[in-house]
Protein backbone atom coordinates (compact mmCIF):
# COMPACT_ATOMS: atom_id res chain seq x y z
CA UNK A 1 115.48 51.00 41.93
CA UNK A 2 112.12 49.74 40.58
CA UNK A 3 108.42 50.32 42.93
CA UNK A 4 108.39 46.62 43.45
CA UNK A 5 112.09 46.90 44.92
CA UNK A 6 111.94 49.96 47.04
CA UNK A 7 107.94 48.64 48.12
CA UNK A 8 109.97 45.59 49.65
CA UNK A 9 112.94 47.70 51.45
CA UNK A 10 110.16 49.77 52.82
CA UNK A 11 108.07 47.19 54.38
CA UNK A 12 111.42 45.26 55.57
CA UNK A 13 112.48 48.76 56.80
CA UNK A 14 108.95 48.84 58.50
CA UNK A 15 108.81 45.83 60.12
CA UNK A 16 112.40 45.76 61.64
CA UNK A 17 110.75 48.85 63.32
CA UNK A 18 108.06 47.23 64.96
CA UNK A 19 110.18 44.16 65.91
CA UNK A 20 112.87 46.19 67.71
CA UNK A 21 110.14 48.16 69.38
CA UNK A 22 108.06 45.42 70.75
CA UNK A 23 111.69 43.28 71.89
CA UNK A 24 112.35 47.37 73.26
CA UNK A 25 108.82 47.11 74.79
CA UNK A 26 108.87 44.01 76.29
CA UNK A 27 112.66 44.13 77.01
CA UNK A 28 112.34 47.35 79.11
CA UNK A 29 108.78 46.34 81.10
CA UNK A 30 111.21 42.92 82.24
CA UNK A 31 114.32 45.06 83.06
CA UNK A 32 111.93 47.22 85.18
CA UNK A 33 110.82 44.13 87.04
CA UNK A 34 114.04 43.18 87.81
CA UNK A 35 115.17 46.35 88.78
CA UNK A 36 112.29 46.34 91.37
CA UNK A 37 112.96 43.00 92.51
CA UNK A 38 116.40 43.95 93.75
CA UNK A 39 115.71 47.31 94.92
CA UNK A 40 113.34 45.57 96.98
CA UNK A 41 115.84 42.69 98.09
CA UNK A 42 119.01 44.67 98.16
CA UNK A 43 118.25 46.90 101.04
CA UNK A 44 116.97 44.31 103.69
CA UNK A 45 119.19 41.45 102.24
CA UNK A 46 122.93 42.18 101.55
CA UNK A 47 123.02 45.09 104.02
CA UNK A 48 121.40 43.47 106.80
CA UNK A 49 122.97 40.10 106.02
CA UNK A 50 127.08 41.49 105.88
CA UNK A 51 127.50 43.82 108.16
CA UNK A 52 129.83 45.51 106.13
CA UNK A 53 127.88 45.71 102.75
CA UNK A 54 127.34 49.35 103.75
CA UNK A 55 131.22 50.58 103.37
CA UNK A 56 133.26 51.39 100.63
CA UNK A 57 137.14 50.28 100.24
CA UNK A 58 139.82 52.34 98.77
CA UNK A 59 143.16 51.24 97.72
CA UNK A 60 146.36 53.01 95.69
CA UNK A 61 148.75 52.24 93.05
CA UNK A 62 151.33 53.77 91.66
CA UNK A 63 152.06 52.83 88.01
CA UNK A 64 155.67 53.26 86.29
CA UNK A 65 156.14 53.40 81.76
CA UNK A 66 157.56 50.47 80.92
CA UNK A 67 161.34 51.46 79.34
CA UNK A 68 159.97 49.98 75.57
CA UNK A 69 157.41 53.29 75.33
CA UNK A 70 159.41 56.13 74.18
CA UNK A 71 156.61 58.87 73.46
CA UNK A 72 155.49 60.80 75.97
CA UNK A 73 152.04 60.11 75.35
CA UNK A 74 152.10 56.49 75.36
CA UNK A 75 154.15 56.44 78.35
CA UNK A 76 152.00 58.43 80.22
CA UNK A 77 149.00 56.47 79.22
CA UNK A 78 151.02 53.48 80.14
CA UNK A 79 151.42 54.37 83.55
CA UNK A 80 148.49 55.78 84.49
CA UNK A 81 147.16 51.87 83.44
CA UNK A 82 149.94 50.55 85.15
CA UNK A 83 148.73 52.35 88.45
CA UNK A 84 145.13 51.55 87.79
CA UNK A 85 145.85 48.14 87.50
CA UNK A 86 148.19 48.14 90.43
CA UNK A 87 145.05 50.23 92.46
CA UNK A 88 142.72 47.16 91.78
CA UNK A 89 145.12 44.29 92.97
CA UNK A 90 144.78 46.83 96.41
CA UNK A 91 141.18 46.37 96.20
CA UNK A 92 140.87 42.88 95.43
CA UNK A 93 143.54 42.30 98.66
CA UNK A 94 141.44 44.18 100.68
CA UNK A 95 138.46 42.53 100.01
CA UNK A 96 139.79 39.46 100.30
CA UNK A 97 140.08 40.02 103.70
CA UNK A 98 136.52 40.39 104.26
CA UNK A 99 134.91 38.46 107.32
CA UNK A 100 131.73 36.40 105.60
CA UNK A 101 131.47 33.79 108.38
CA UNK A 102 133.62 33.14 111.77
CA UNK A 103 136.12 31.01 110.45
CA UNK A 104 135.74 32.27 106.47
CA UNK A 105 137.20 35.20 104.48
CA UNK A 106 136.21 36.54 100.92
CA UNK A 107 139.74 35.38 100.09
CA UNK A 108 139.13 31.75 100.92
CA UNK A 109 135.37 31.63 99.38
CA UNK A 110 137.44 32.88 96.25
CA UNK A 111 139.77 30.09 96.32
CA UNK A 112 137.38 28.06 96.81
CA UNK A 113 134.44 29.15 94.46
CA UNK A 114 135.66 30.53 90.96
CA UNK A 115 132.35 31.81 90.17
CA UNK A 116 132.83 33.59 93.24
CA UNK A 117 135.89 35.06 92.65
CA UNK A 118 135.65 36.17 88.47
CA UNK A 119 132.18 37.85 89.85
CA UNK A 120 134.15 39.48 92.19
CA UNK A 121 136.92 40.90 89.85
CA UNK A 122 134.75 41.75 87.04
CA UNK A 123 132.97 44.14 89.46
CA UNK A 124 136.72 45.14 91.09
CA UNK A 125 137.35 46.52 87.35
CA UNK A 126 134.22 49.15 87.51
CA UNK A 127 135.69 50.59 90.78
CA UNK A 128 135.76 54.32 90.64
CA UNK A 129 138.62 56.41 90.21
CA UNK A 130 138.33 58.87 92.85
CA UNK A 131 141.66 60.72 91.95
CA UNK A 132 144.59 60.62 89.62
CA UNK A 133 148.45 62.38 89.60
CA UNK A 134 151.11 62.20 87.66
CA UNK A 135 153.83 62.55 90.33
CA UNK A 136 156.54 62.70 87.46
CA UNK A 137 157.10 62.02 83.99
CA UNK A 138 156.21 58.42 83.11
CA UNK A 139 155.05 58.01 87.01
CA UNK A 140 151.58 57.96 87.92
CA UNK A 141 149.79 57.49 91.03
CA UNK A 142 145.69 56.65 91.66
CA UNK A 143 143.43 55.70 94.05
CA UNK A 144 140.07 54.42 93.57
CA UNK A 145 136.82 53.24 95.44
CA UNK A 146 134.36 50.98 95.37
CA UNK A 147 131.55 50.24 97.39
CA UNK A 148 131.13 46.44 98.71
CA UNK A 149 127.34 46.10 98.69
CA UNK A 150 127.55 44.54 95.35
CA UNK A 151 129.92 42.17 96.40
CA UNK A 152 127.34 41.23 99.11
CA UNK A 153 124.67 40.68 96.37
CA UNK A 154 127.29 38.74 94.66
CA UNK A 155 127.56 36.33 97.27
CA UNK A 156 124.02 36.43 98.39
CA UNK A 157 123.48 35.43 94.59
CA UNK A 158 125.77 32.21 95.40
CA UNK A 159 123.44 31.39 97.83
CA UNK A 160 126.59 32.65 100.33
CA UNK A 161 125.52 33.98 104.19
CA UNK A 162 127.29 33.94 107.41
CA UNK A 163 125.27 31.36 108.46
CA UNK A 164 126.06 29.56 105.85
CA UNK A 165 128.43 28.57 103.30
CA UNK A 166 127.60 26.18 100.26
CA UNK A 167 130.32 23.07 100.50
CA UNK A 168 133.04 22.08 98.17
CA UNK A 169 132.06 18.79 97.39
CA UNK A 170 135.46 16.17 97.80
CA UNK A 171 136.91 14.70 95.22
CA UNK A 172 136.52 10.84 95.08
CA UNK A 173 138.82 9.90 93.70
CA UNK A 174 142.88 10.86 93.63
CA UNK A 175 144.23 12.11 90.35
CA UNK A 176 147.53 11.02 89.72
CA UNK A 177 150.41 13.39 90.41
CA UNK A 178 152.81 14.87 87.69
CA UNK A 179 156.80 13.05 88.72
């Protein structure tokens, strides 16, 4: 490479430096903020708002190989994801049946609200694996746990309280039906 060529990789190499550590800089200081901001909200707000923000919920699954996987490895992989994926449909049915007003589940609210409800299972898919057994070959069992004071931030974030609930606004007009 010539001076004038490696002079210009330097001085690019130097200034994507001091861009990514000023977006860094100013990236962290605004994360902080935020963080503050809900540590400061979270505690009075979902918890004292939901009276069961506080708990966790638990569920099971048990998971099975599909017959197509022949190797032993795959087909215990396979149904250990079978079983987490069977543990989270137990979560998302138990918190479905969470009370968020008198006449209102978490179910209905999802039904309801699907900003609600894809909030809700994204967070369903971080749950914790608390444990893990592989009962037999190709048969695996789990159970895992998550903790539902982020799903009361969720809904408090949807503007969502016991007192009350945002309306579904009605249609105003009828859509014609499929004969």
């Amino acid at each position: 490479m010539s001076g004038g060529a490696s002079r210009a990789v330097v001085r690019a190499c130097v200034w994507l430096f001091v861009v990514g550590w000023a977006l860094w800089l100013f990236g962290c200081s605004g994360l902080r903020q935020t963080q503050k901001a809900r540590a400061g909200s979270a505690g009075d707000g979902a918890e004292s708002v939901f009276t069961w923000a506080g708990e966790f919920v638990e569920a099971d699954g048990r998971g099975i190989a599909p017959a197509e996987v022949t190797t032993e490895p795959q087909r215990s992989l396979a149904a250990k994801q079978a079983a987490k994926t069977a543990a989270i449909a137990g979560l998302k049915h138990r918190v479905s049946r969470l009370t968020v007003t008198g006449s209102q589940t978490l179910g209905s609210i999802m039904a309801l609200n699907l900003s609600v409800k894809r909030a809700v299972e994204k967070y369903l898919q971080t749950a914790e694996v608390v444990h893990e057994q592989e009962i037999e070959p190709g048969i695996w069992e789990v159970r895992m746990r998550a903790p539902l004071a982020p799903i009361a931030r969720i809904l408090l974030d949807h503007k969502i309280t016991p007192e009350s609930v945002p309306t579904v606004p009605v249609a105003d007009r009828k859509f014609p039906r499929d004969s």
